[in-house]
N, C-alpha and C. Protein backbone atom coordinates (compact mmCIF):
# COMPACT_ATOMS: atom_id res chain seq x y z
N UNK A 1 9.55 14.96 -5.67
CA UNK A 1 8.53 13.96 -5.53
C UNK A 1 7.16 14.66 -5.61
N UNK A 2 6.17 14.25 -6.63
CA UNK A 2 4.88 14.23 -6.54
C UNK A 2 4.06 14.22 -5.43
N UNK A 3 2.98 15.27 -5.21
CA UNK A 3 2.51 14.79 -4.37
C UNK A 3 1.73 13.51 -3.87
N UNK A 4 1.08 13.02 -5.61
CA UNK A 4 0.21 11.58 -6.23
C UNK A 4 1.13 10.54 -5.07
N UNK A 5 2.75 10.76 -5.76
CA UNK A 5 3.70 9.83 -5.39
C UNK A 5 3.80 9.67 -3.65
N UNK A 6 3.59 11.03 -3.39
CA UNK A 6 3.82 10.86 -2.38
C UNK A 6 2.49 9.83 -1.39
N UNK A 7 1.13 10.46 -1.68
CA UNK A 7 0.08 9.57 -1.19
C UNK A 7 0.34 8.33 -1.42
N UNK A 8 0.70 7.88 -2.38
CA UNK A 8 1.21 6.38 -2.73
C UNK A 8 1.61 5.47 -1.50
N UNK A 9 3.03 6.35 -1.39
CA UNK A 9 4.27 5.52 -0.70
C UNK A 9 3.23 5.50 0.75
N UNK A 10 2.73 7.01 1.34
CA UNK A 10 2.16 6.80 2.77
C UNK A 10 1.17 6.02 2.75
N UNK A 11 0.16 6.07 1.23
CA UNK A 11 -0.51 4.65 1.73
C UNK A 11 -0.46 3.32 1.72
N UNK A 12 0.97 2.92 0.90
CA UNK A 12 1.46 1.78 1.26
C UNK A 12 1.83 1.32 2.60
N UNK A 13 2.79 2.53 3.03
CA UNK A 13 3.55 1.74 4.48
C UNK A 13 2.10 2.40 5.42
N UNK A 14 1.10 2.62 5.48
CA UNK A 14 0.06 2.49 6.57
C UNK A 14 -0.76 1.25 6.42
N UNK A 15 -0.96 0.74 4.97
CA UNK A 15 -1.23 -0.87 5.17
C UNK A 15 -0.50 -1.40 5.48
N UNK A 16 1.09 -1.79 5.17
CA UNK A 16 2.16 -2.09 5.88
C UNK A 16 2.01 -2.21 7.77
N UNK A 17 2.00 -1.09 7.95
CA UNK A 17 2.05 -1.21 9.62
C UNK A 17 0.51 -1.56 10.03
N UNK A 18 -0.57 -1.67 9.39
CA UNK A 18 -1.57 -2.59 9.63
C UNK A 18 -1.87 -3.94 9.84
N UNK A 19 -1.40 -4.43 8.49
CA UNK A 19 -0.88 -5.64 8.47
C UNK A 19 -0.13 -5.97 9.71
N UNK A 20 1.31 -5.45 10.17
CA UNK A 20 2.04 -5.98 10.97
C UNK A 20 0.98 -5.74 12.17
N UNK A 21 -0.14 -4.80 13.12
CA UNK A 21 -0.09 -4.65 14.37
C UNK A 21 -1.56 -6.03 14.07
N UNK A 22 -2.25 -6.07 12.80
CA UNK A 22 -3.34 -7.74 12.96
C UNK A 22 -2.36 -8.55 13.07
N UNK A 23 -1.26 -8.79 12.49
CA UNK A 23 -1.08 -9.70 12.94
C UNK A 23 -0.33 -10.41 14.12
N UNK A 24 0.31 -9.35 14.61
CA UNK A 24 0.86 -9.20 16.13
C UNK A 24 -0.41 -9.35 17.30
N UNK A 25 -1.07 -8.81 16.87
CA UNK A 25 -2.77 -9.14 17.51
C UNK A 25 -3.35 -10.10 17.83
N UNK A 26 -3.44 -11.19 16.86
CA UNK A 26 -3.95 -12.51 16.75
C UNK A 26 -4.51 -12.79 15.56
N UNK A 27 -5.04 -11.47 15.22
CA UNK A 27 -5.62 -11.37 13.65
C UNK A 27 -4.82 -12.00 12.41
N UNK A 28 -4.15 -13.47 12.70
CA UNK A 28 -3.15 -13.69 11.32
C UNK A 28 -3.87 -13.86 10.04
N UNK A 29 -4.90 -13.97 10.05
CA UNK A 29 -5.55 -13.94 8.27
C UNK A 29 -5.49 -12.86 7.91
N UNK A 30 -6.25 -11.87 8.74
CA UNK A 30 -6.45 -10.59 8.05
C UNK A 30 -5.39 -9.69 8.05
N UNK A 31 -4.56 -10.11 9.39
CA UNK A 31 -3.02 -9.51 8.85
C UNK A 31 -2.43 -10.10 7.43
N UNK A 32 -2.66 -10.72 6.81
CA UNK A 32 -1.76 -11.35 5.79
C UNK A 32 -3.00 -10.91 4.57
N UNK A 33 -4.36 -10.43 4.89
CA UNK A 33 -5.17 -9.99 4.02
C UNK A 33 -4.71 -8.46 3.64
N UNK A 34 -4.48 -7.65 4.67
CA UNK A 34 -3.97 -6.40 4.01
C UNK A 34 -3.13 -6.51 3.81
N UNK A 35 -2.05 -7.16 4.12
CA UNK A 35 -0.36 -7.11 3.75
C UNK A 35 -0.30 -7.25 2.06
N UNK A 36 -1.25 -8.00 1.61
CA UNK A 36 -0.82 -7.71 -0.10
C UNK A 36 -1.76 -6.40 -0.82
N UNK A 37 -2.55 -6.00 0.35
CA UNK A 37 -2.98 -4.48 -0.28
C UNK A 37 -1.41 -3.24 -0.67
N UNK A 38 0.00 -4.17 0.24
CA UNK A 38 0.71 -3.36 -0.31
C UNK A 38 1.57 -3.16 -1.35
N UNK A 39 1.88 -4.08 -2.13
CA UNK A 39 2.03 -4.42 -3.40
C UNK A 39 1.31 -3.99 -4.82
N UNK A 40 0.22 -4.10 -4.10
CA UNK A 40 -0.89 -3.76 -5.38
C UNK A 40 -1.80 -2.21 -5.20
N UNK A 41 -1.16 -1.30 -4.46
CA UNK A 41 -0.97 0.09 -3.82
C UNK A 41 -0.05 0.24 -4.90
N UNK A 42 1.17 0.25 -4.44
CA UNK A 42 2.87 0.57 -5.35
C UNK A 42 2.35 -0.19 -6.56
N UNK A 43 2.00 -0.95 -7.29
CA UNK A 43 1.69 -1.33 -8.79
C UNK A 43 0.67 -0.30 -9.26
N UNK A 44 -0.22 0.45 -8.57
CA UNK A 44 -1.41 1.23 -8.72
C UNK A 44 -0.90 2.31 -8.86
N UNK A 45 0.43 3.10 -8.36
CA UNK A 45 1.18 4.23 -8.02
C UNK A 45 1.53 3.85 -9.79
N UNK A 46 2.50 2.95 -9.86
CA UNK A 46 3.52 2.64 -11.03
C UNK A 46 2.39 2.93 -12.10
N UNK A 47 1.26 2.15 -12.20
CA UNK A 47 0.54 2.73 -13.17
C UNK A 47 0.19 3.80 -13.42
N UNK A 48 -0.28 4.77 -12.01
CA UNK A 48 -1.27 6.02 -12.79
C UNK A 48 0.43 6.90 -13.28
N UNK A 49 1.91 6.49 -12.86
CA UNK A 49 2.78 7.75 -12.82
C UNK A 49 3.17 7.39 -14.51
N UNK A 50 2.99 5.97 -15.59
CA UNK A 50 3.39 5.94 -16.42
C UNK A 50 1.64 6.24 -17.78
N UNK A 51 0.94 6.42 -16.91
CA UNK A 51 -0.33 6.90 -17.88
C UNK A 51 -0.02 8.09 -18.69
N UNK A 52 -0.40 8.67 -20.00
CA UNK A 52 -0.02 9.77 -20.50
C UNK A 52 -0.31 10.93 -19.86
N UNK A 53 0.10 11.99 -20.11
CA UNK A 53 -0.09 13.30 -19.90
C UNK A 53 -1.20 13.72 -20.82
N UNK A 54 -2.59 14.77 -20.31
CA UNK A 54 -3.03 14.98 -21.18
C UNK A 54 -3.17 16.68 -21.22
C-alpha cells in the first residue's frame, strides 16, 4: 500500500468518526454534512491512483 493510499483511507475514516461523534452530539446536519465528505475522499483517492504516471 501507498503511502498517497494510505492518507486516503485515514482521511476517510477520520471524517467517518466525525460525522458519527456530530451527530451523536446533537449536531445532526452537520453530522450528515461531513459524512458525505467520505465518499468523495475515496472517489478523490480512486482518481489521483488511476491518473498517469509521468
Amino acid at each position: 500500500m501507498r503511502r498517497r493510499d494510505l492518507i486516503v483511507l485515514i482521511s476517510a475514516f477520520l471524517s467517518f468518526i466525525l460525522s458519527v461523534y456530530l451527530w451523536f452530539s446533537g449536531e445532526k446536519e452537520m453530522g450528515q454534512y461531513v459524512s458525505i465528505w467520505v465518499p468523495t475522499i475515496l472517489v478523490y483517492g480512486i482518481f489521483v491512483n488511476t491518473m498517469p504516471k509521468k
